[in-house]
C-alpha atoms as a PDB file:
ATOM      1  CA  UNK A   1      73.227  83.474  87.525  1.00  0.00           C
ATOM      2  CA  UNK A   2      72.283  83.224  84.170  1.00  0.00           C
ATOM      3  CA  UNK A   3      68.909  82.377  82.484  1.00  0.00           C
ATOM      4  CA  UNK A   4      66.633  82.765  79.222  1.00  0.00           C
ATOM      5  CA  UNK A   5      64.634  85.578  79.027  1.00  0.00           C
ATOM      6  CA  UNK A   6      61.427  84.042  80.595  1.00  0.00           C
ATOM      7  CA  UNK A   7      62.610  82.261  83.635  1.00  0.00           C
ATOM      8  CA  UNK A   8      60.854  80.323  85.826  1.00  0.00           C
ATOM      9  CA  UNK A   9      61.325  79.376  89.657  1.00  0.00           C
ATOM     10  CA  UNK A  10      62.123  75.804  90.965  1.00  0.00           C
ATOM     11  CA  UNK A  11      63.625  72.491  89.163  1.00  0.00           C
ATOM     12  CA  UNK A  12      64.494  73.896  85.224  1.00  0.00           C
ATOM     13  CA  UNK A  13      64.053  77.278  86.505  1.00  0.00           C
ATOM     14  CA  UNK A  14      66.401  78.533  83.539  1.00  0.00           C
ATOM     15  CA  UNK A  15      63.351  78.742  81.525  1.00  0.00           C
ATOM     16  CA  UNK A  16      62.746  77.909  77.552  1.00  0.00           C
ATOM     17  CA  UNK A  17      66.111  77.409  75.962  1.00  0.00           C
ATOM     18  CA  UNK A  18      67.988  78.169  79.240  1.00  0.00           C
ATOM     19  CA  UNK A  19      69.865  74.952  79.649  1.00  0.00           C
ATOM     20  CA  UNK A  20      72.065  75.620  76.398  1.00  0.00           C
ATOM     21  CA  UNK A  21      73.642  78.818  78.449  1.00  0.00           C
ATOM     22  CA  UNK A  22      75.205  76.361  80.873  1.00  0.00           C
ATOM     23  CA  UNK A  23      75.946  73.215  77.982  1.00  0.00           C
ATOM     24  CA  UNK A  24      79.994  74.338  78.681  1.00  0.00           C
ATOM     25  CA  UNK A  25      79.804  72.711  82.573  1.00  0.00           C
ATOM     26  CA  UNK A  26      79.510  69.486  80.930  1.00  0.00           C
ATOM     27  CA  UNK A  27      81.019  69.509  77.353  1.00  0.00           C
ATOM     28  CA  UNK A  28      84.524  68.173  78.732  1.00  0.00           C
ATOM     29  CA  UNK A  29      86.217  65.053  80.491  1.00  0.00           C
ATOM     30  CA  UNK A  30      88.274  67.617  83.276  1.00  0.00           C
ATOM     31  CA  UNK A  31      86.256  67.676  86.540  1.00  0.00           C
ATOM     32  CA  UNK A  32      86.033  71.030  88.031  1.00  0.00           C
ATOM     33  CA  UNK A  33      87.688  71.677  91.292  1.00  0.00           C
ATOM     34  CA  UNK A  34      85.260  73.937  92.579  1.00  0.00           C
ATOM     35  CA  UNK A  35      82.265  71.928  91.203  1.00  0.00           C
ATOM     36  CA  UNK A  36      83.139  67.959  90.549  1.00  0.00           C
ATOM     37  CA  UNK A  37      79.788  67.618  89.158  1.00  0.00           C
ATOM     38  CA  UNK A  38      81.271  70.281  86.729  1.00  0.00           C
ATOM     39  CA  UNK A  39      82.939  68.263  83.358  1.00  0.00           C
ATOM     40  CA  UNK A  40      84.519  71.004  81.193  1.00  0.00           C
ATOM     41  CA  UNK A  41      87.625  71.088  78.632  1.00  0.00           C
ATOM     42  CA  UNK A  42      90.708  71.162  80.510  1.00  0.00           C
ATOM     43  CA  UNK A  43      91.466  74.959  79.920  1.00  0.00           C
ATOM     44  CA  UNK A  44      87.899  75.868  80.846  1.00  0.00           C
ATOM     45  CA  UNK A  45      87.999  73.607  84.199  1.00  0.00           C
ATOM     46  CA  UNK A  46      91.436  75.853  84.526  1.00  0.00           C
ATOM     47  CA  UNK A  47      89.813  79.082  83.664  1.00  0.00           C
ATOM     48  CA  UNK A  48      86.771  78.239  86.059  1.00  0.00           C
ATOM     49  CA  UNK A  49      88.468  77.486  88.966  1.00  0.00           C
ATOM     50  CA  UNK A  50      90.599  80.107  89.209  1.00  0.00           C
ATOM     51  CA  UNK A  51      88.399  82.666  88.250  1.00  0.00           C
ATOM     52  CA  UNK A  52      85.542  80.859  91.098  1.00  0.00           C
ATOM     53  CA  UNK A  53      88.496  80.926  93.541  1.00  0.00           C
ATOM     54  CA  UNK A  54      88.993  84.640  93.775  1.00  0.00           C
ATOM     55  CA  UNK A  55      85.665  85.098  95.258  1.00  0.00           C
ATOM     56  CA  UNK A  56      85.042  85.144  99.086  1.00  0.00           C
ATOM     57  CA  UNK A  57      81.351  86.565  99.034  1.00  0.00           C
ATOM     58  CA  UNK A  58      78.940  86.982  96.941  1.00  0.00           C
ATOM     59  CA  UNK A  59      75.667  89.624  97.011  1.00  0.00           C
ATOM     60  CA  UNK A  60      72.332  88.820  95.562  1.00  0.00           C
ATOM     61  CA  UNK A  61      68.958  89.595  94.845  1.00  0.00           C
ATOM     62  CA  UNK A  62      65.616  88.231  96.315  1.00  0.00           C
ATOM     63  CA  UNK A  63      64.458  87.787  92.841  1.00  0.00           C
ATOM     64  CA  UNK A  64      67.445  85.374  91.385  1.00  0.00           C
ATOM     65  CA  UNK A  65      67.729  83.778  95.482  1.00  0.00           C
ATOM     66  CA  UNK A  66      63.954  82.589  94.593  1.00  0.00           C
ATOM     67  CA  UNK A  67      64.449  81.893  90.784  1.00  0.00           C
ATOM     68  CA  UNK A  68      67.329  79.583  91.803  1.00  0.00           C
ATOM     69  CA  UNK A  69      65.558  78.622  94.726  1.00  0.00           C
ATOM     70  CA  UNK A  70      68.272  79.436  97.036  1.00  0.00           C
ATOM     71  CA  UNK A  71      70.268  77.464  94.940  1.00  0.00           C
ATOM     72  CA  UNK A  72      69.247  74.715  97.459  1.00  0.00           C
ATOM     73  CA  UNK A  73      71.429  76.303 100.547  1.00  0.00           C
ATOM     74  CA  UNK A  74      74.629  75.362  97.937  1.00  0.00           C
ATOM     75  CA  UNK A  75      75.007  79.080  96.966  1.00  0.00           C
ATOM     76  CA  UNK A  76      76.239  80.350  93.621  1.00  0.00           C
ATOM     77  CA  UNK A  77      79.752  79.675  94.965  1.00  0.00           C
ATOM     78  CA  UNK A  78      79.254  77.057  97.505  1.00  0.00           C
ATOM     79  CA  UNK A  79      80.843  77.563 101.049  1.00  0.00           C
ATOM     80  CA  UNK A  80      81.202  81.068 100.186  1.00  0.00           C
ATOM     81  CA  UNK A  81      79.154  83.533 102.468  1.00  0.00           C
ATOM     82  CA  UNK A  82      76.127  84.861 100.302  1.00  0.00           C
ATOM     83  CA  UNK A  83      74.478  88.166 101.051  1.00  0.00           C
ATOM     84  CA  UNK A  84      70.655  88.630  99.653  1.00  0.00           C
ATOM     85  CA  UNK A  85      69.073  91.878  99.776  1.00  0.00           C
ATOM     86  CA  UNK A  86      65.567  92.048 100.330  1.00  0.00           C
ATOM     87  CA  UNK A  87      62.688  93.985 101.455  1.00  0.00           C
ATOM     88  CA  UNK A  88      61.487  90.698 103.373  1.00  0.00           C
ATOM     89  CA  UNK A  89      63.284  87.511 104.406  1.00  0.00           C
ATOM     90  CA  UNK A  90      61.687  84.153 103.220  1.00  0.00           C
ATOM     91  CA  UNK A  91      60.075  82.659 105.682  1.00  0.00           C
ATOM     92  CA  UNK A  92      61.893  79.174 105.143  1.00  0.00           C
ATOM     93  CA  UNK A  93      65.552  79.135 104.019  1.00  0.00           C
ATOM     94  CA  UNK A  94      67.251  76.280 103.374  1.00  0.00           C
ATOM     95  CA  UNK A  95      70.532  75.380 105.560  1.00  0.00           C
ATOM     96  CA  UNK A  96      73.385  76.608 104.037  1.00  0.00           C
ATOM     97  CA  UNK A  97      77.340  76.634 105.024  1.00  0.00           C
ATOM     98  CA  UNK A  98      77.701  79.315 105.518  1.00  0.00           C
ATOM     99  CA  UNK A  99      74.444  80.644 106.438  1.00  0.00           C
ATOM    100  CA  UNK A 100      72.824  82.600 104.285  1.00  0.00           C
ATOM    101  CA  UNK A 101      72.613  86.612 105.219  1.00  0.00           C
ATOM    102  CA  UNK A 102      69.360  88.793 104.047  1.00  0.00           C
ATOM    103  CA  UNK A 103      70.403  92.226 104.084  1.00  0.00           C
ATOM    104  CA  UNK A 104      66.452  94.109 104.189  1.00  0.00           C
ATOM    105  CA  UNK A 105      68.779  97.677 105.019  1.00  0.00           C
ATOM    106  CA  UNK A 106      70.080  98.522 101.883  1.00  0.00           C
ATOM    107  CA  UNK A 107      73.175  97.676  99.113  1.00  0.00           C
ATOM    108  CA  UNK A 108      75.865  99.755 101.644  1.00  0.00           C
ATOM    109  CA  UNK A 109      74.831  97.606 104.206  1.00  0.00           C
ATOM    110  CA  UNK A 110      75.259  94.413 101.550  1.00  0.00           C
ATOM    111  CA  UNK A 111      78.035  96.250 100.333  1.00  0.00           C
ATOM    112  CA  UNK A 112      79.701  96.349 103.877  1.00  0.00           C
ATOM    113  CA  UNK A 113      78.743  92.744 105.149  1.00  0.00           C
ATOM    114  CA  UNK A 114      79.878  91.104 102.032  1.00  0.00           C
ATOM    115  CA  UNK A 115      83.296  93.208 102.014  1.00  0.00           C
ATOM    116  CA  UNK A 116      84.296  92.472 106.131  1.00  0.00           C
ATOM    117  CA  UNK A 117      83.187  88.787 105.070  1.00  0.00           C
ATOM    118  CA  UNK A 118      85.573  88.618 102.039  1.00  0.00           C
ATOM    119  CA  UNK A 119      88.662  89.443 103.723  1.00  0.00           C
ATOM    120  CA  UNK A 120      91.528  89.618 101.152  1.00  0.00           C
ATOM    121  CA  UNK A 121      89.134  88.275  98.292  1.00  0.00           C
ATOM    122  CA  UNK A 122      87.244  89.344  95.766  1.00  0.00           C
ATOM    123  CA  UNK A 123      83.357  90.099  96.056  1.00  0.00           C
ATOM    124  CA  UNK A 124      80.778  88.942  93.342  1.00  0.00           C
ATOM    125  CA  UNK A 125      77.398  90.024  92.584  1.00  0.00           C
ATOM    126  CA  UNK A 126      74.479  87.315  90.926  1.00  0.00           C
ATOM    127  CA  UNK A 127      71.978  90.058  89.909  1.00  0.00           C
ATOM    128  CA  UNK A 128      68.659  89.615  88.069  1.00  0.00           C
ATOM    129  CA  UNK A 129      67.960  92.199  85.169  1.00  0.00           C
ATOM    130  CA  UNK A 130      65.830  93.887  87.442  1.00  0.00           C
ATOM    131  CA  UNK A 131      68.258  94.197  89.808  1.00  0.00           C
ATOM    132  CA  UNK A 132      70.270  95.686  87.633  1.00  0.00           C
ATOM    133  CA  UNK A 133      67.950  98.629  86.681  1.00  0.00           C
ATOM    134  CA  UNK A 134      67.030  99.021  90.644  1.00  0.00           C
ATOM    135  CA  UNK A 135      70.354  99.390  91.695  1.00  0.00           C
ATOM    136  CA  UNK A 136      71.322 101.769  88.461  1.00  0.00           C
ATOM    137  CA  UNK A 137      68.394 103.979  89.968  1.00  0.00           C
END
């Protein structure tokens, strides 16, 4: 996840000047596989998919899960497991396949879930900034 430095929450929530970070998903004629909406160069649509398809969970924040607005139960990689650590679940989550996990124990606990959920795949992470610094300590 990806946005300007003053983001916002809901529809546009990339904030002033955020779109242009994301121009690439639809600068091309190539569908992606991973995300038909997706329409980059060929070599990008190549690049992206195979670098999307290594992933088999991903670990968030409850800051970017509510700036993205829980990316509408799609995920950052849809149909991959998603793991958001919190100090408090939302009270309304959206349906997601798979269903979204809040993780209010701690990052080994996110850390665990997200690596038994992987399998043989690769885990990702979808900070915020402030994530970032919380989790440097």
């Amino acid at each position: 996840m990806v946005t300007s430095p003053a983001p916002t929450t809901g529809p546009g929530n990339l904030g002033v000047g955020g779109e242009r970070l994301f121009d690439w998903y639809s600068d091309g004629d190539t569908p992606s596989q991973r995300y038909p909406s997706f329409r980059l160069s060929a070599k990008s649509a190549a690049f992206f998919d195979d670098f999307a398809g290594r992933f088999g969970s991903v670990i968030t924040g409850r800051r970017t899960y509510d700036i993205t607005s829980g990316w509408n139960g799609k995920g950052p990689l849809p149909g991959v497991p998603l793991f958001i650590m919190t100090h408090q679940p939302p009270d309304n989550v959206p349906d997601a396949d798979p269903p979204y996990t809040f993780i209010t124990s701690g990052i080994g606990d996110a850390v665990a879930q997200a690596r038994s959920a992987a399998g043989d795949k690769d885990g990702a992470t979808a900070p915020s900034v402030g994530e970032v610094r919380d989790l440097a300590g």
